[in-house]
PDB file of N, CA and C in Angstrom:
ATOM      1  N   UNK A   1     162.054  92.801  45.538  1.00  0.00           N
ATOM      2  CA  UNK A   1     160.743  93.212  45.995  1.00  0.00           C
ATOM      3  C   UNK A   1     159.802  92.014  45.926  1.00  0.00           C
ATOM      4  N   UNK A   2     159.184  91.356  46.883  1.00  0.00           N
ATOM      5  CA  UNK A   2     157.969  90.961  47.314  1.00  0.00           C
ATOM      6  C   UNK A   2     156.415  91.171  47.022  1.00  0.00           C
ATOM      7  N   UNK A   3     156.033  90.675  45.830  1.00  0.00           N
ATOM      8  CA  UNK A   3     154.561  91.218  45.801  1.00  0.00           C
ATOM      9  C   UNK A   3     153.921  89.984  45.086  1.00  0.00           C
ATOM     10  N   UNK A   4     152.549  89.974  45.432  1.00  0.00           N
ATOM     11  CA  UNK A   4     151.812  89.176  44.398  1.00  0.00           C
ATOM     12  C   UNK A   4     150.602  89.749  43.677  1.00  0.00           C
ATOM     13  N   UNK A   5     150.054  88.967  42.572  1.00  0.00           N
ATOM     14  CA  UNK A   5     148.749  89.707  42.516  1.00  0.00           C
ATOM     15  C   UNK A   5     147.530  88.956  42.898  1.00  0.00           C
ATOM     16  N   UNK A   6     146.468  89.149  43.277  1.00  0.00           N
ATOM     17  CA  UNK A   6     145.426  88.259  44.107  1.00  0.00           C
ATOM     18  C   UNK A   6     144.315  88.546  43.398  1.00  0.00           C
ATOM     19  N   UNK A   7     143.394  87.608  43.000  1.00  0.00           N
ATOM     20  CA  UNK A   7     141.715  87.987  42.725  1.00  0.00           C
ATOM     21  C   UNK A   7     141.132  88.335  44.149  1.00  0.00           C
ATOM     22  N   UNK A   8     140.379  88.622  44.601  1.00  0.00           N
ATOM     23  CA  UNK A   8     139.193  88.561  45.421  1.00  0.00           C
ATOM     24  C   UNK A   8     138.336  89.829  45.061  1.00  0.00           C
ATOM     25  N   UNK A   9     137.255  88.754  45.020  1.00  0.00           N
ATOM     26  CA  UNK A   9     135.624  89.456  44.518  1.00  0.00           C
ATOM     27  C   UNK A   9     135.997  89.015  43.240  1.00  0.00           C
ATOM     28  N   UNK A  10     135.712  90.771  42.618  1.00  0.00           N
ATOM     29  CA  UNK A  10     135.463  90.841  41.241  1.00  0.00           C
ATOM     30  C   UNK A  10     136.973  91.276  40.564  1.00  0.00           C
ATOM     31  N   UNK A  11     137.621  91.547  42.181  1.00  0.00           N
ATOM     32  CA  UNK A  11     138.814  92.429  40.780  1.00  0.00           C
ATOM     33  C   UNK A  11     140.591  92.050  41.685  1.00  0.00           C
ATOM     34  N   UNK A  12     140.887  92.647  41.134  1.00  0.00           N
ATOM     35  CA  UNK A  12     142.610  91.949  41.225  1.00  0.00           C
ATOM     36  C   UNK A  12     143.467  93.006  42.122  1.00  0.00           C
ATOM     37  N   UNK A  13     144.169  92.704  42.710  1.00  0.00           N
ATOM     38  CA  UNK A  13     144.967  93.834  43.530  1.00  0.00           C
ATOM     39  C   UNK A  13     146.580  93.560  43.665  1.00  0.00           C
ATOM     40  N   UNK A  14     147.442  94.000  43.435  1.00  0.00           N
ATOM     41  CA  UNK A  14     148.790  93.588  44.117  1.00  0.00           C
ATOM     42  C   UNK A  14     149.011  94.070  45.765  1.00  0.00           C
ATOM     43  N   UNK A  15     149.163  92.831  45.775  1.00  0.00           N
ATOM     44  CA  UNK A  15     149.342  93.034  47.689  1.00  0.00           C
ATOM     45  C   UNK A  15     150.890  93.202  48.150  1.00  0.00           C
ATOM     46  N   UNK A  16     151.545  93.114  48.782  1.00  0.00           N
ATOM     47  CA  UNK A  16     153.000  93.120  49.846  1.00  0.00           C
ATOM     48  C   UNK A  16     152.812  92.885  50.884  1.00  0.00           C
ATOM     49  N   UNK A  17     153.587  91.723  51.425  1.00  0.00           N
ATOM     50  CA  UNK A  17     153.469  91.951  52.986  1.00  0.00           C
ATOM     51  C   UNK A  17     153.653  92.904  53.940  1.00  0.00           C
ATOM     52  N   UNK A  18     152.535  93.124  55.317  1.00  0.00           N
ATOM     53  CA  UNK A  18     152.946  93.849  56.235  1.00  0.00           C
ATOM     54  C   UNK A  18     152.247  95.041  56.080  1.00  0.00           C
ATOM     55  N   UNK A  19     151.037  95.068  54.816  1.00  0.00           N
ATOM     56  CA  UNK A  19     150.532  96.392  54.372  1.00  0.00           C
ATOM     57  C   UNK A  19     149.527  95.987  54.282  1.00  0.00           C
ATOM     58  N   UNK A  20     148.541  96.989  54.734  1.00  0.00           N
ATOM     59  CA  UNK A  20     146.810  96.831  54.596  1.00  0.00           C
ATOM     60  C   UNK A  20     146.475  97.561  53.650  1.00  0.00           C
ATOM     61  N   UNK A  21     145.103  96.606  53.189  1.00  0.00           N
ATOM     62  CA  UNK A  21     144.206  97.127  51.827  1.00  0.00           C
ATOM     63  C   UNK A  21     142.731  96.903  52.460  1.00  0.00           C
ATOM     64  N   UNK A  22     142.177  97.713  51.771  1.00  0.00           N
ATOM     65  CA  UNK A  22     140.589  97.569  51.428  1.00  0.00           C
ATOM     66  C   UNK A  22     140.096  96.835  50.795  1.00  0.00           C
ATOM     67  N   UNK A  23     139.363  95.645  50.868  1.00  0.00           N
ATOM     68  CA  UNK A  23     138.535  95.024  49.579  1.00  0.00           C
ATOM     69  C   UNK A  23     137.003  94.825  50.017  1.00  0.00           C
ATOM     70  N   UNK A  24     136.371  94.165  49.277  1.00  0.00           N
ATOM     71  CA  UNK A  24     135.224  94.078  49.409  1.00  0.00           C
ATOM     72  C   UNK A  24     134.095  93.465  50.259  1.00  0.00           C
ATOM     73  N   UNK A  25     133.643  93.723  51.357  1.00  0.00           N
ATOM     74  CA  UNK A  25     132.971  93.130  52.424  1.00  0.00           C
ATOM     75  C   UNK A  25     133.250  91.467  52.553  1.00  0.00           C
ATOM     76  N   UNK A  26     134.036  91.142  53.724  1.00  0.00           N
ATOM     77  CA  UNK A  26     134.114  89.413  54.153  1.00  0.00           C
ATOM     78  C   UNK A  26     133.474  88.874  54.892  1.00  0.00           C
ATOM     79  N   UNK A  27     132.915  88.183  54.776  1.00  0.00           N
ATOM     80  CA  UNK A  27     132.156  87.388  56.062  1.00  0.00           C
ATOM     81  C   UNK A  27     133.028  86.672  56.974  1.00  0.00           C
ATOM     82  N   UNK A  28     134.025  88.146  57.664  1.00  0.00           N
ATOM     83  CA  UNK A  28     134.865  86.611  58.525  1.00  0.00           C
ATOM     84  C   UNK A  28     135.066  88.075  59.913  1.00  0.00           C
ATOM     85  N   UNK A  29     135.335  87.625  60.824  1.00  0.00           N
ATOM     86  CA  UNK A  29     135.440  88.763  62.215  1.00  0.00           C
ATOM     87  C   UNK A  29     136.415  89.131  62.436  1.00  0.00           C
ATOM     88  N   UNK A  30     136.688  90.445  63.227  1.00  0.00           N
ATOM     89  CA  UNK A  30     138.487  91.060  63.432  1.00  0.00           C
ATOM     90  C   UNK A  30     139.048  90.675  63.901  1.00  0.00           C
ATOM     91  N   UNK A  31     139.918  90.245  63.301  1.00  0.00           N
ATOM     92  CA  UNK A  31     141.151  89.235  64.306  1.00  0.00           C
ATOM     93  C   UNK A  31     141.435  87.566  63.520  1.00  0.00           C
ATOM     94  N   UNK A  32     140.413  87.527  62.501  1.00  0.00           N
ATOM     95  CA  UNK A  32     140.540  86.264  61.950  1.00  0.00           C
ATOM     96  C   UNK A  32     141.221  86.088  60.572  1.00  0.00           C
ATOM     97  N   UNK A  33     142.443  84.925  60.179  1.00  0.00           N
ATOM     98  CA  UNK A  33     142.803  84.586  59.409  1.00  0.00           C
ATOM     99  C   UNK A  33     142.363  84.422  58.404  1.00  0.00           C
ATOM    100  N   UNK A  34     142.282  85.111  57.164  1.00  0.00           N
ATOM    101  CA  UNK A  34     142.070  84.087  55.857  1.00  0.00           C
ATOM    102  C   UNK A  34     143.182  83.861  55.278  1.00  0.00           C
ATOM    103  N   UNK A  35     142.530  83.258  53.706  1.00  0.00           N
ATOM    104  CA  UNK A  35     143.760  82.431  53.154  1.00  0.00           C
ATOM    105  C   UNK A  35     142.901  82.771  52.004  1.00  0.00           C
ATOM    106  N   UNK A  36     143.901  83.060  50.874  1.00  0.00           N
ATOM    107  CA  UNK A  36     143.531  84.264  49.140  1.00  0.00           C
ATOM    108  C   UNK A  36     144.115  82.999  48.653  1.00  0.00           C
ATOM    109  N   UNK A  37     143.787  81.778  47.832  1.00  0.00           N
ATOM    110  CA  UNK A  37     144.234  81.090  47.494  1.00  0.00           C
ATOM    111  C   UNK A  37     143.946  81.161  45.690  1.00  0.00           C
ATOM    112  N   UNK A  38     143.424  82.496  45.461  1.00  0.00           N
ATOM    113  CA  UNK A  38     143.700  82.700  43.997  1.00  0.00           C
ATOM    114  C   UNK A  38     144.570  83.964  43.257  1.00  0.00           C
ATOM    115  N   UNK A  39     145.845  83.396  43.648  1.00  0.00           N
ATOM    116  CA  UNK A  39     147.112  83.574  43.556  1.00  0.00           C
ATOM    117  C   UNK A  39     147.301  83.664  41.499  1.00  0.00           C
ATOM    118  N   UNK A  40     147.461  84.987  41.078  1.00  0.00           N
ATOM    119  CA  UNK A  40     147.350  85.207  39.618  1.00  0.00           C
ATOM    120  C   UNK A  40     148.859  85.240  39.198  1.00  0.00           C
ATOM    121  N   UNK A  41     149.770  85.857  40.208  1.00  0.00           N
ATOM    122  CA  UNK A  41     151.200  86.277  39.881  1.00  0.00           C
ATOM    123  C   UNK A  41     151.888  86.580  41.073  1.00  0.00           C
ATOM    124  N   UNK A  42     153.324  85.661  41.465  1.00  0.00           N
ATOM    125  CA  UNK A  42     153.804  85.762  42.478  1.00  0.00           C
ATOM    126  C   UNK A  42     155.379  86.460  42.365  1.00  0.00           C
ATOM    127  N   UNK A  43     156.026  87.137  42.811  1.00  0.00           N
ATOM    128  CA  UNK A  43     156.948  87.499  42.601  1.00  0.00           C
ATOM    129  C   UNK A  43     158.309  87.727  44.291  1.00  0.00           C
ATOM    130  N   UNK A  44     159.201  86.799  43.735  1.00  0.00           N
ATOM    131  CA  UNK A  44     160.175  87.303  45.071  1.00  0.00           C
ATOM    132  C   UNK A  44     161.546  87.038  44.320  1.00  0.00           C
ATOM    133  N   UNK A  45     161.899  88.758  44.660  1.00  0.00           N
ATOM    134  CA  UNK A  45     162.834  89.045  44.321  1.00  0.00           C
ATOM    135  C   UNK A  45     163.577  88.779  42.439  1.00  0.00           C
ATOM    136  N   UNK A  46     162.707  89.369  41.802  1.00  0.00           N
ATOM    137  CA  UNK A  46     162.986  88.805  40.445  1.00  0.00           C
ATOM    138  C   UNK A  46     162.501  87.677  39.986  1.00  0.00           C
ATOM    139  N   UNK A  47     162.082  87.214  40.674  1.00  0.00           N
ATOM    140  CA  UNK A  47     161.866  85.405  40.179  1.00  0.00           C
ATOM    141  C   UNK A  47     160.462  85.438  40.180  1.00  0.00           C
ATOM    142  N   UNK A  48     159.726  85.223  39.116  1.00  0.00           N
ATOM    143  CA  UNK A  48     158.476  85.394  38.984  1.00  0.00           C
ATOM    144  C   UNK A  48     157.694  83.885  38.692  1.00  0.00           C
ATOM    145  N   UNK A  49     156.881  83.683  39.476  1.00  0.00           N
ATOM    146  CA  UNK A  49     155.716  82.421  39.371  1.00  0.00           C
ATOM    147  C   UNK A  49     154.536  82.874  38.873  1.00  0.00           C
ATOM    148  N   UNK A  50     154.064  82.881  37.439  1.00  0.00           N
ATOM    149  CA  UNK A  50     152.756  83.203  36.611  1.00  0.00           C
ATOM    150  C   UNK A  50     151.681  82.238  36.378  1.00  0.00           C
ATOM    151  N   UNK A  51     150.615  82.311  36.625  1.00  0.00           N
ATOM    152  CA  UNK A  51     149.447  81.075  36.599  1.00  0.00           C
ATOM    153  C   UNK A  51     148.830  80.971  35.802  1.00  0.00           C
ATOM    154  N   UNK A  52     148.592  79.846  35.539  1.00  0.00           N
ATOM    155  CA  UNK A  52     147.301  79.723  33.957  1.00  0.00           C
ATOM    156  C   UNK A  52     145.963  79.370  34.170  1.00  0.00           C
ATOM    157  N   UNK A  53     145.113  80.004  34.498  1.00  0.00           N
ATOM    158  CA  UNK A  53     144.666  81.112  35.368  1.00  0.00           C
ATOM    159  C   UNK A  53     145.628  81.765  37.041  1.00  0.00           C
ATOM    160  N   UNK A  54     145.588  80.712  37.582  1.00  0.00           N
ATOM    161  CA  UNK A  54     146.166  80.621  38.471  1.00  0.00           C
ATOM    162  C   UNK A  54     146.988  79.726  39.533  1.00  0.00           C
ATOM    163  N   UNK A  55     148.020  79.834  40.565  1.00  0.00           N
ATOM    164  CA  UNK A  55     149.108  79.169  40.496  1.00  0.00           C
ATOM    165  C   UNK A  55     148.278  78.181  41.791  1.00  0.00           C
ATOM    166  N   UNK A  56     148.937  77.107  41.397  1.00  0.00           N
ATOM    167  CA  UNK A  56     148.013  75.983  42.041  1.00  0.00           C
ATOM    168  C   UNK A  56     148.250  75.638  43.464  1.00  0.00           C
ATOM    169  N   UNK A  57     149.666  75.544  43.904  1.00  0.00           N
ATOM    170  CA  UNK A  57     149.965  75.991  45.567  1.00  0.00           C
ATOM    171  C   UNK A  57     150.426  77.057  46.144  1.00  0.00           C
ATOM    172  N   UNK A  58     149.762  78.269  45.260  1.00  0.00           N
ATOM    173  CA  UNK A  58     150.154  79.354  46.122  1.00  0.00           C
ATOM    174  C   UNK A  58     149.228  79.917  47.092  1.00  0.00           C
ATOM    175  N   UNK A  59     149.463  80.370  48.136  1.00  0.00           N
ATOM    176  CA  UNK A  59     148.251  81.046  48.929  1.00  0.00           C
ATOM    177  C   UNK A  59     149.111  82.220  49.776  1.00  0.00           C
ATOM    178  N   UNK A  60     147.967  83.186  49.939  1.00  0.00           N
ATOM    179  CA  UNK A  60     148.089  84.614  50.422  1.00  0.00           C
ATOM    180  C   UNK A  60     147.742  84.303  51.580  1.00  0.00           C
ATOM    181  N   UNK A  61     148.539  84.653  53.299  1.00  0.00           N
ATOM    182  CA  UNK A  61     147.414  84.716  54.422  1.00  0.00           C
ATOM    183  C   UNK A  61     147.231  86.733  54.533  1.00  0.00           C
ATOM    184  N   UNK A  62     146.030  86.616  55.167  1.00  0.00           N
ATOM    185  CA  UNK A  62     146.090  87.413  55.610  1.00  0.00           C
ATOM    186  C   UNK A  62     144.953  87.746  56.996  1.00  0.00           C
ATOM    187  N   UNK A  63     145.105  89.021  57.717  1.00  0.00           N
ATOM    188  CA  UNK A  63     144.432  88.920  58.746  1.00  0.00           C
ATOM    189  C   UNK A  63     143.084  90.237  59.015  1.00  0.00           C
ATOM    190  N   UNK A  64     141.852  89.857  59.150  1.00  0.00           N
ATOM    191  CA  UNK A  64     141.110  90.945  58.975  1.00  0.00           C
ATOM    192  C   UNK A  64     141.205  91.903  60.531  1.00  0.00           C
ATOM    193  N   UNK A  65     141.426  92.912  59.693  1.00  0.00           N
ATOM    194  CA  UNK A  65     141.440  94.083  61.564  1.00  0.00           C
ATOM    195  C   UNK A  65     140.146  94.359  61.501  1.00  0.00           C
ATOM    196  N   UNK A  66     139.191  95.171  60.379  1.00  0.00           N
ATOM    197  CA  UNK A  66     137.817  95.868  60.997  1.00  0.00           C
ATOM    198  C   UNK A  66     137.226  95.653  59.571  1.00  0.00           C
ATOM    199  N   UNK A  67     135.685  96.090  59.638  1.00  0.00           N
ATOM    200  CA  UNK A  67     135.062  96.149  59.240  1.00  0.00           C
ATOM    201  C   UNK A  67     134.592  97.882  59.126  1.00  0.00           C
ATOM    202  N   UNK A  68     134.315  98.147  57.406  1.00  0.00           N
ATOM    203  CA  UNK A  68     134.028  99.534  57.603  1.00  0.00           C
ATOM    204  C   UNK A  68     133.194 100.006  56.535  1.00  0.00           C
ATOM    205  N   UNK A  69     132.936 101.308  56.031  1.00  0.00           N
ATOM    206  CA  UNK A  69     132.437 102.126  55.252  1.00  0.00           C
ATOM    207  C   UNK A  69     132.785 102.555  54.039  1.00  0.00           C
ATOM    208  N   UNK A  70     133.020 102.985  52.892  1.00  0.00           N
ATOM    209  CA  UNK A  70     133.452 103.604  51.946  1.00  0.00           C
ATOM    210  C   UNK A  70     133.093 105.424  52.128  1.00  0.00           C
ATOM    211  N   UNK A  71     133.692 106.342  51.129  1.00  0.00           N
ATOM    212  CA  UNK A  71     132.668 107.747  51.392  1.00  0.00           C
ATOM    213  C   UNK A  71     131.687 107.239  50.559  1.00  0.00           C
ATOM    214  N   UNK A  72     130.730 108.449  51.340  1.00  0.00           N
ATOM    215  CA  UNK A  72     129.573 107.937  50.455  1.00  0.00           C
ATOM    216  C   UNK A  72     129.524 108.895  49.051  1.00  0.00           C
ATOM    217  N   UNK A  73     128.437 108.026  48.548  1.00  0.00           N
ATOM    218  CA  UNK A  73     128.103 108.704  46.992  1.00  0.00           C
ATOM    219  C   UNK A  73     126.903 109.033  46.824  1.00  0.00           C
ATOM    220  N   UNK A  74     126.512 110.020  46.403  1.00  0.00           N
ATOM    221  CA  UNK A  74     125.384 110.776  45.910  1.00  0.00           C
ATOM    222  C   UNK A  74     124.926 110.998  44.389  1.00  0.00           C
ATOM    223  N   UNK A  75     123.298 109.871  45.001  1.00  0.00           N
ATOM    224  CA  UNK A  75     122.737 109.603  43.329  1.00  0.00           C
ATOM    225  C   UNK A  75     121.602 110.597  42.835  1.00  0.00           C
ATOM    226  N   UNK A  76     121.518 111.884  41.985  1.00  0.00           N
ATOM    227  CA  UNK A  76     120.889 112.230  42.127  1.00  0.00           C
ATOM    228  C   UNK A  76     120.137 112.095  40.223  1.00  0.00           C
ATOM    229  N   UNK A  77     118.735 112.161  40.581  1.00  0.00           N
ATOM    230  CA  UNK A  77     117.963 111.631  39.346  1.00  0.00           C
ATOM    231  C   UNK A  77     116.705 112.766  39.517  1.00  0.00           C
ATOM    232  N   UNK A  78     116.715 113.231  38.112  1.00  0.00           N
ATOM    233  CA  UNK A  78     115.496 113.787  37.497  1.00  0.00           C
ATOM    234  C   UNK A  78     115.211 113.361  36.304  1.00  0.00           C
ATOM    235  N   UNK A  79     113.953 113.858  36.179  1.00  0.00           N
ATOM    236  CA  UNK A  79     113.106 113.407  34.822  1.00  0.00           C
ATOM    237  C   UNK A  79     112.481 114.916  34.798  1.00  0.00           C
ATOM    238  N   UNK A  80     112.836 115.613  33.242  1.00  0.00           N
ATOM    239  CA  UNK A  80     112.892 116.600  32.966  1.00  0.00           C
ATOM    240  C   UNK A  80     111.234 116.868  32.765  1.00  0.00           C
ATOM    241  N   UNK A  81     110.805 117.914  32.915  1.00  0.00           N
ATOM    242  CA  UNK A  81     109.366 118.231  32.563  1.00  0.00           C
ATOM    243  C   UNK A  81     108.284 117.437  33.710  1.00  0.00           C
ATOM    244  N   UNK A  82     108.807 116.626  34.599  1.00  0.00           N
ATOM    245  CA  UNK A  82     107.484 115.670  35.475  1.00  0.00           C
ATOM    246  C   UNK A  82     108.083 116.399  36.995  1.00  0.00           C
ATOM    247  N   UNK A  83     108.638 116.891  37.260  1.00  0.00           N
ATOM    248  CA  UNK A  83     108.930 117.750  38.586  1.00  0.00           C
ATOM    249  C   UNK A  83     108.951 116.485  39.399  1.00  0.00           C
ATOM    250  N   UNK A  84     110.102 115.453  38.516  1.00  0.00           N
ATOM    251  CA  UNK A  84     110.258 114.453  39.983  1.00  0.00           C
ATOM    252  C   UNK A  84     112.037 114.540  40.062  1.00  0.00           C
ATOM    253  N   UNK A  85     112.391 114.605  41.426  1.00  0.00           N
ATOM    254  CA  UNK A  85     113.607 114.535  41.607  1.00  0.00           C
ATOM    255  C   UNK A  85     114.085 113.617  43.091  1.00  0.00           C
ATOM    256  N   UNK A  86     115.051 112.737  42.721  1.00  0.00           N
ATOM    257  CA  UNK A  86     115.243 111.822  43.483  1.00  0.00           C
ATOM    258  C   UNK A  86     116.923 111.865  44.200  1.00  0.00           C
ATOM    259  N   UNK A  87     117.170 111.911  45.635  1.00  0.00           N
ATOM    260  CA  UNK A  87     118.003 112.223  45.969  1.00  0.00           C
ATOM    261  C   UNK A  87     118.666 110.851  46.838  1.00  0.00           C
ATOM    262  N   UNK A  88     119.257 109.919  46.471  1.00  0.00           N
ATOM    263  CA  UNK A  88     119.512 108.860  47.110  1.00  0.00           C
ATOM    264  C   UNK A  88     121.363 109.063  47.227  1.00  0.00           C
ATOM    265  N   UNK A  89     121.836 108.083  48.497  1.00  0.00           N
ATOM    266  CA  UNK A  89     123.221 108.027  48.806  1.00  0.00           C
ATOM    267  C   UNK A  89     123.547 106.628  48.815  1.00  0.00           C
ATOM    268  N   UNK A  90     124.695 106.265  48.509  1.00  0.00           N
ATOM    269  CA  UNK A  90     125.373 104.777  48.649  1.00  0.00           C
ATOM    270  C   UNK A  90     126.565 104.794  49.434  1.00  0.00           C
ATOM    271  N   UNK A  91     126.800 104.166  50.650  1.00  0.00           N
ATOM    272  CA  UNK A  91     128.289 103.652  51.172  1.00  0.00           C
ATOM    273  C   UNK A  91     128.343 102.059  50.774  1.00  0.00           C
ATOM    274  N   UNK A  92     129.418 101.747  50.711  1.00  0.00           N
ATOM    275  CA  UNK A  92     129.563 100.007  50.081  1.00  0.00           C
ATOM    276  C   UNK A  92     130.465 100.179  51.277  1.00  0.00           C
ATOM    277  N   UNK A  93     130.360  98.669  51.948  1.00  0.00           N
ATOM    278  CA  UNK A  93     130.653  98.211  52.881  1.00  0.00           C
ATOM    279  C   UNK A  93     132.140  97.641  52.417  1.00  0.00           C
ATOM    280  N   UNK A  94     133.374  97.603  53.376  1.00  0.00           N
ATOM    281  CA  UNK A  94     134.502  97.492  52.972  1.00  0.00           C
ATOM    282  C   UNK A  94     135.288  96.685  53.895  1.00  0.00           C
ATOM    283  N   UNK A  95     136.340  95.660  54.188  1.00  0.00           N
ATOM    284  CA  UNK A  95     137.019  94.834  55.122  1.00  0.00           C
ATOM    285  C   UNK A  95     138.635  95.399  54.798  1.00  0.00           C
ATOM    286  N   UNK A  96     138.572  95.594  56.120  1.00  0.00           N
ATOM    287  CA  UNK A  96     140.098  96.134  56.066  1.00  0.00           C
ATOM    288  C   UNK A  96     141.264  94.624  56.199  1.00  0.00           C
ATOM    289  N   UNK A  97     141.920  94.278  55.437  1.00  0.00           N
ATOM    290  CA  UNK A  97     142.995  93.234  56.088  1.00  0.00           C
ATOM    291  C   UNK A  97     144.617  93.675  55.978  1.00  0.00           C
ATOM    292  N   UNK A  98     145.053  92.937  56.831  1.00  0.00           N
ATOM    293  CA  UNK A  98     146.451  93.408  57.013  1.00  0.00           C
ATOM    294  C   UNK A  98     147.097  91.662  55.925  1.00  0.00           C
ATOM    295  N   UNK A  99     147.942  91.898  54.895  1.00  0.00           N
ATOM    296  CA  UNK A  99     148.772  90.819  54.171  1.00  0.00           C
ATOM    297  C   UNK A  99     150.121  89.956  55.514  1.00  0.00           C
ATOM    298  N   UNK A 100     149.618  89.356  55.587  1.00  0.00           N
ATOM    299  CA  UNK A 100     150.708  88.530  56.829  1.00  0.00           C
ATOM    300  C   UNK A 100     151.825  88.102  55.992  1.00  0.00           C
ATOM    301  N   UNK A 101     151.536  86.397  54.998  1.00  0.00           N
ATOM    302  CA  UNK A 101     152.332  86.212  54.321  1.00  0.00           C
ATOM    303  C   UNK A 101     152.443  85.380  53.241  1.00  0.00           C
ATOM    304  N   UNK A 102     153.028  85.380  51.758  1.00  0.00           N
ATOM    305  CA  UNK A 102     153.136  84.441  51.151  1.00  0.00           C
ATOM    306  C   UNK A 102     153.270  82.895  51.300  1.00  0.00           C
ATOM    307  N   UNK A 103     153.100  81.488  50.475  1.00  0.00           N
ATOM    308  CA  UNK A 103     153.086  80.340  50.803  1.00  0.00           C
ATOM    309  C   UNK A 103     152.925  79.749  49.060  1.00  0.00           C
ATOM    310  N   UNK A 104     153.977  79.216  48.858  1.00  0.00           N
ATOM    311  CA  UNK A 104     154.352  79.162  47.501  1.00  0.00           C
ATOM    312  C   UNK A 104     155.277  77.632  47.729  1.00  0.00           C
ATOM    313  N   UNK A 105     154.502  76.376  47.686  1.00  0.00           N
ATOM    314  CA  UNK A 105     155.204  75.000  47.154  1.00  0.00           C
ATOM    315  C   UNK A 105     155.353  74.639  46.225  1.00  0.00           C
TER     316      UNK A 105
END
């Protein structure tokens, strides 16, 4: 099995090729290449490459399809006895990419 684990943003994900994930809003357009070059843990086929923080020529490509939404969330706030009640919503903005492929020298 084929997998690595990747930082981007704030938090860590194990990816596989050929499979799309959600992460956290990119500044890059649909159809365009990146490159995850903070590569935490690489693995093919049993043979594992571990980083101290992280592995120094490894890189993830991958390719962004869209840009999208999360569900939304509903914040709701009172303050007991002052008859104030506050009804606010959050969607966090989300980048869909498809994992193309590992690159490990």
């Amino acid at each position: 099995m084929v997998y690595a684990i990747v930082e981007i943003g704030s938090g860590q994900i194990i990816v596989e090729p050929g499979k799309f994930y959600d992460i956290n809003y990119v500044y890059a357009n649909p159809g365009d290449i990146i490159t995850l070059n903070r590569v935490l843990l690489l693995s093919n086929n049993n043979k594992f490459n571990v980083g101290y923080p992280c592995l120094v020529n490894a890189t993830v490509n991958a390719k962004v399809l869209r840009h999208l939404k999360s569900k939304k969330l509903t914040v709701f706030k009172t303050k007991p006895k002052k008859n104030v009640r506050v009804k606010k919503g959050h969607r966090q903005k989300l980048t869909r990419i498809l994992i193309k492929d590992f690159r490990y020298n």
